[in-house]
Structure formats: structure tokens, C-alpha cells
C-alpha atoms as a PDB file:
ATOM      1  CA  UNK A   1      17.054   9.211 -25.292  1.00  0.00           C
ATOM      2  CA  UNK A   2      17.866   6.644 -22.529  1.00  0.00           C
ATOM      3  CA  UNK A   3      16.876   6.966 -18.937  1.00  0.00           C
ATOM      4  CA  UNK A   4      19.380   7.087 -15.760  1.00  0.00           C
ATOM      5  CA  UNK A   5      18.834   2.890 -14.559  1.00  0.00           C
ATOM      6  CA  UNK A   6      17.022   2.992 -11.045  1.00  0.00           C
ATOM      7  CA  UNK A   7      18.175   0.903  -8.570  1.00  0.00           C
ATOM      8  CA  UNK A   8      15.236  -0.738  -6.110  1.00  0.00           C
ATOM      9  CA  UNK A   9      16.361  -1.529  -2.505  1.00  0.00           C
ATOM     10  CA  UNK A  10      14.939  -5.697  -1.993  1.00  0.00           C
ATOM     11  CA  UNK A  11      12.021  -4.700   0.267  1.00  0.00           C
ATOM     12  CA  UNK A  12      10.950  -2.442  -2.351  1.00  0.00           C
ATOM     13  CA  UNK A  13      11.002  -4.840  -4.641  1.00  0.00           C
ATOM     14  CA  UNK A  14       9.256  -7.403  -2.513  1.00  0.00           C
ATOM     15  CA  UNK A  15       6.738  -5.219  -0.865  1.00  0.00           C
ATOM     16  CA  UNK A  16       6.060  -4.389  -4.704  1.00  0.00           C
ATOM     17  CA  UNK A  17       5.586  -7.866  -5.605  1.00  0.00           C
ATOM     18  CA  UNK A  18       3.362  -8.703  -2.844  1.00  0.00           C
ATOM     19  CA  UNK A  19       0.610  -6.159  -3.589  1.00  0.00           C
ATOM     20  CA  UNK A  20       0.111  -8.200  -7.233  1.00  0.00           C
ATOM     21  CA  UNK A  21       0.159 -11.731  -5.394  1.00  0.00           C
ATOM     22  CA  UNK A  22      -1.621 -11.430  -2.314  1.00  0.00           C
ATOM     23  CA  UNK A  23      -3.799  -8.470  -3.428  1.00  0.00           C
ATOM     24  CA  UNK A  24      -4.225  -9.999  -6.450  1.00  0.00           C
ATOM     25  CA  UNK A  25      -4.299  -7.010  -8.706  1.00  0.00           C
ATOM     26  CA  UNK A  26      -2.844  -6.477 -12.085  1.00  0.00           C
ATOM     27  CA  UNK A  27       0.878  -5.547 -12.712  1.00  0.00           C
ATOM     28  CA  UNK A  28      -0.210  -2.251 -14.585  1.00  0.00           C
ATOM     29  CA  UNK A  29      -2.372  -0.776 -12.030  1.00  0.00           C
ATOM     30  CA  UNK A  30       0.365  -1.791  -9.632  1.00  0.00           C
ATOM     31  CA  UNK A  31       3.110  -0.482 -11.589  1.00  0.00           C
ATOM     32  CA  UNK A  32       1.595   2.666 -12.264  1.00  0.00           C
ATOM     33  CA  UNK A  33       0.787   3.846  -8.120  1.00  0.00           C
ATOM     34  CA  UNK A  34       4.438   2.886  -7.417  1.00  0.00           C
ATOM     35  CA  UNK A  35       6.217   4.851 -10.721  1.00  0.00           C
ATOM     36  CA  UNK A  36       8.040   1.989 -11.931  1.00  0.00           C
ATOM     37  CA  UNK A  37       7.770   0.168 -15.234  1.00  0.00           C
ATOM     38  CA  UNK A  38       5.244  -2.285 -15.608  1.00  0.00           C
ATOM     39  CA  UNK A  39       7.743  -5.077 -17.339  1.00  0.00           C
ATOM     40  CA  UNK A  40      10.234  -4.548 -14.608  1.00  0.00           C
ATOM     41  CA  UNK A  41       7.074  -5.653 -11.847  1.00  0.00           C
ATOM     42  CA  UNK A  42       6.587  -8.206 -14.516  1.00  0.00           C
ATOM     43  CA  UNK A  43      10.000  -9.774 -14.222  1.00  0.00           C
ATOM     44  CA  UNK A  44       9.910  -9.289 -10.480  1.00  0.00           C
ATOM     45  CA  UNK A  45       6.524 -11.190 -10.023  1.00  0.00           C
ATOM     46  CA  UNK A  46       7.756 -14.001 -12.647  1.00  0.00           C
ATOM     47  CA  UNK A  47      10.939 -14.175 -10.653  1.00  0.00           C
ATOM     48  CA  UNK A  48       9.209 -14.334  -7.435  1.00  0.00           C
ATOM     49  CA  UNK A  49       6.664 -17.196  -8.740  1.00  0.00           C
ATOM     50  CA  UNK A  50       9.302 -19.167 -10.013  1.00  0.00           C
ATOM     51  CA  UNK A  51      11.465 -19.479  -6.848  1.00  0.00           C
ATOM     52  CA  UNK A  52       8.330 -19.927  -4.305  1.00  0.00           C
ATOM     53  CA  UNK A  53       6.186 -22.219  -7.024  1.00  0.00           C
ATOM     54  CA  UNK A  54       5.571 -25.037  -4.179  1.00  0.00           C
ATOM     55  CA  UNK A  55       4.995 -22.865  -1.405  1.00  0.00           C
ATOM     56  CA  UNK A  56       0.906 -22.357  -3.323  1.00  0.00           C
ATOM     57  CA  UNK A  57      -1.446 -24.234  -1.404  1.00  0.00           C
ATOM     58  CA  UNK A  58      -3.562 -26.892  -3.461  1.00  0.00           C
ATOM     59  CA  UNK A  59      -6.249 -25.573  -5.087  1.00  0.00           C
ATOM     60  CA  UNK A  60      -9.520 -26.618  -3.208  1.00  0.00           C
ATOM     61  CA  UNK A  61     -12.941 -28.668  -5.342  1.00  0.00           C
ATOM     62  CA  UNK A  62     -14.111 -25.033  -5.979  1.00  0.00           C
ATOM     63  CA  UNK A  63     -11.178 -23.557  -7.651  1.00  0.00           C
ATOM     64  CA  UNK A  64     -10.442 -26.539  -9.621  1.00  0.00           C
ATOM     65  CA  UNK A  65     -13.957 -26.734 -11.131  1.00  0.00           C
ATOM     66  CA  UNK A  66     -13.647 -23.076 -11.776  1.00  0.00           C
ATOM     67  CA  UNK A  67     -10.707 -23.896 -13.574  1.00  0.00           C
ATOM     68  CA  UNK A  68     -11.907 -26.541 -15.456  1.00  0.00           C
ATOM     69  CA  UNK A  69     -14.836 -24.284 -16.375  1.00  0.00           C
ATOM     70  CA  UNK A  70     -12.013 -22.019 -17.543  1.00  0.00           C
ATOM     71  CA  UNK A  71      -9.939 -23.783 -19.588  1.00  0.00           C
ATOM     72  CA  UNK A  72     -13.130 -25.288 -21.316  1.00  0.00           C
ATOM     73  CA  UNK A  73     -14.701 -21.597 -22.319  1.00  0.00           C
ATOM     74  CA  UNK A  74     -10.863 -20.907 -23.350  1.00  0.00           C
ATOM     75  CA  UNK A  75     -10.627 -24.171 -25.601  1.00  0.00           C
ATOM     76  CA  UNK A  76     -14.446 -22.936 -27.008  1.00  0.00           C
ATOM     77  CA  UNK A  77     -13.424 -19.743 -27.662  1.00  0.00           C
ATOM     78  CA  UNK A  78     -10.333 -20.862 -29.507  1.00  0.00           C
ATOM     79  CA  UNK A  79     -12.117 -23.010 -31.579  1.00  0.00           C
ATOM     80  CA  UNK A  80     -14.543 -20.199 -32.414  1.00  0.00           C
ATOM     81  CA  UNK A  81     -11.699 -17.383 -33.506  1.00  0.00           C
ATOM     82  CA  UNK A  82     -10.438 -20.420 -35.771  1.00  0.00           C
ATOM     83  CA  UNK A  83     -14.044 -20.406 -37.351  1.00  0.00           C
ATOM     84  CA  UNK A  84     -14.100 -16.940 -37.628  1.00  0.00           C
ATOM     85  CA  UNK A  85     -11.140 -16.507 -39.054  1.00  0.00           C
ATOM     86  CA  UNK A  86     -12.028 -19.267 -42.094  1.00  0.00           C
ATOM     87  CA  UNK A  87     -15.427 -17.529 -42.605  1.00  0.00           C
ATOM     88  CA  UNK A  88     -13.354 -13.857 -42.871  1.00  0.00           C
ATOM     89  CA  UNK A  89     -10.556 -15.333 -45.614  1.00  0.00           C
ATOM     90  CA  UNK A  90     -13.722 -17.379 -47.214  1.00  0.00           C
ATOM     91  CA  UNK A  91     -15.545 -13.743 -47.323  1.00  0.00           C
ATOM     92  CA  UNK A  92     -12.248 -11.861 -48.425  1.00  0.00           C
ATOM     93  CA  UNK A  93     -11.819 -14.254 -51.358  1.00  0.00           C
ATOM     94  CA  UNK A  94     -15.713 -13.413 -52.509  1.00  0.00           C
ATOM     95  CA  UNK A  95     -14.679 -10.052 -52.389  1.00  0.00           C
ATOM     96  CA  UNK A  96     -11.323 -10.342 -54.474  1.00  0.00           C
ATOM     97  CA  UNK A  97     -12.039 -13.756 -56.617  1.00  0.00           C
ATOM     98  CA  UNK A  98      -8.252 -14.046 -55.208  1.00  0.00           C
ATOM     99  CA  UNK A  99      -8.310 -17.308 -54.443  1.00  0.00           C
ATOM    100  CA  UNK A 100      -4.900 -18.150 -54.828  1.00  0.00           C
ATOM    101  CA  UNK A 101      -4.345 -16.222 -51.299  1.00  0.00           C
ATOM    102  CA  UNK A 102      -6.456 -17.950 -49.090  1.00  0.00           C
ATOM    103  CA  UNK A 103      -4.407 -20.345 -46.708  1.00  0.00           C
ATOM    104  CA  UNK A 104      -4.758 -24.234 -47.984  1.00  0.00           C
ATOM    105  CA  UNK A 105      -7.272 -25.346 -44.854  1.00  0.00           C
ATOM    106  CA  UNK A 106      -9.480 -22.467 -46.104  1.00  0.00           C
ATOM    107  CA  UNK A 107      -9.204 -23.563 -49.629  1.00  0.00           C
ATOM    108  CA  UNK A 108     -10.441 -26.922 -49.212  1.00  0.00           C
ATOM    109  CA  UNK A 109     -13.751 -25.340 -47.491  1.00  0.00           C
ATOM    110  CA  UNK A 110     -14.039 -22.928 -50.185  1.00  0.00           C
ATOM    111  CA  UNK A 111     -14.444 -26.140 -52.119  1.00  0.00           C
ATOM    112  CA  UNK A 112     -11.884 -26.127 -54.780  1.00  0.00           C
ATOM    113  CA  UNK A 113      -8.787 -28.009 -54.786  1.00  0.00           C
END
């Protein structure tokens, strides 16, 4: 079943976009209190960032050691899902004896060749 296409006047569709970027709140919650779909908000607020991506101030000594602090936990945590996922196919091939299915880097710690 496919839906009648809405049409969304521009000051909808800006007023929409604003509450995400200067309210800072997420698409869904946004999308939801106005009734429209949350990838169409998406594609509005991607649209919107891309022709206005100068017009963001710099980002002051406290934002950008927040984001450093950021991107450091995100770089940790990646490295730590890659561990986890070697120690779960290392545990899955104790289970099966399989080890013919465990990916080649996981192999080599397994410590056969």
C-alpha cells in the first residue's frame, strides 16, 4: 500500500529543520511532534548542513577538547568491539572444534596456521 506524497510549504520545512539545529534535538523526537517521516527531516537537515556548512562558527578550546576527548573514547571503543569480537569467534570455535570458520586474523590467535 503506498501513501498519497505530502507536499511541505519551505517555511515548514525550514522551521522544521531549525528545531533539530538550533534546539539541538534528535530528528526522531522531532519528526514524531510534527507527523512527518523521520528520513524525510533527515534529508532536510543533511540538505540544510550542506548548503550553510561555513556559516558554523569555530569551535571554541572547550569544544575542541571535548571533541578530542570524543573521538579518543570512540577510537577505544572501536578497538575494544574488535577484541571482543576475536575473543567471541575464538570462544565459538571451542564450542564447535570448527575451526575452519573462524576469519584468518582470528586463526592466527587461535594459534594454528
Amino acid at each position: 500500500m503506498s501513501r498519497a506524497k505530502t507536499s511541505f510549504s519551505p517555511q515548514f520545512r525550514e522551521e522544521a529543520v531549525m528545531l533539530v539545529i538550533e534546539g539541538s534535538r534528535p530528528i526522531a523526537s522531532v519528526a514524531r511532534e510534527l507527523g512527518i517521516g523521520e528520513g524525510t527531516l533527515g534529508n532536510w537537515v543533511a540538505a540544510y548542513r550542506r548548503e550553510h556548512a561555513g556559516d558554523e562558527p569555530p569551535l571554541n578550546i572547550s569544544e575542541r577538547e571535548r571533541l578530542r576527548q570524543l573521538e579518543r573514547e570512540a577510537r577505544e571503543l572501536r578497538m575494544e568491539n574488535e577484541f571482543l569480537k576475536k575473543v567471541a569467534m575464538t570462544a565459538r570455535f571451542a564450542v564447535t572444534g570448527r575451526y575452519e570458520n573462524l576469519p584468518v586474523a582470528v586463526r592466527a590467535d587461535v594459534g594454528a596456521a
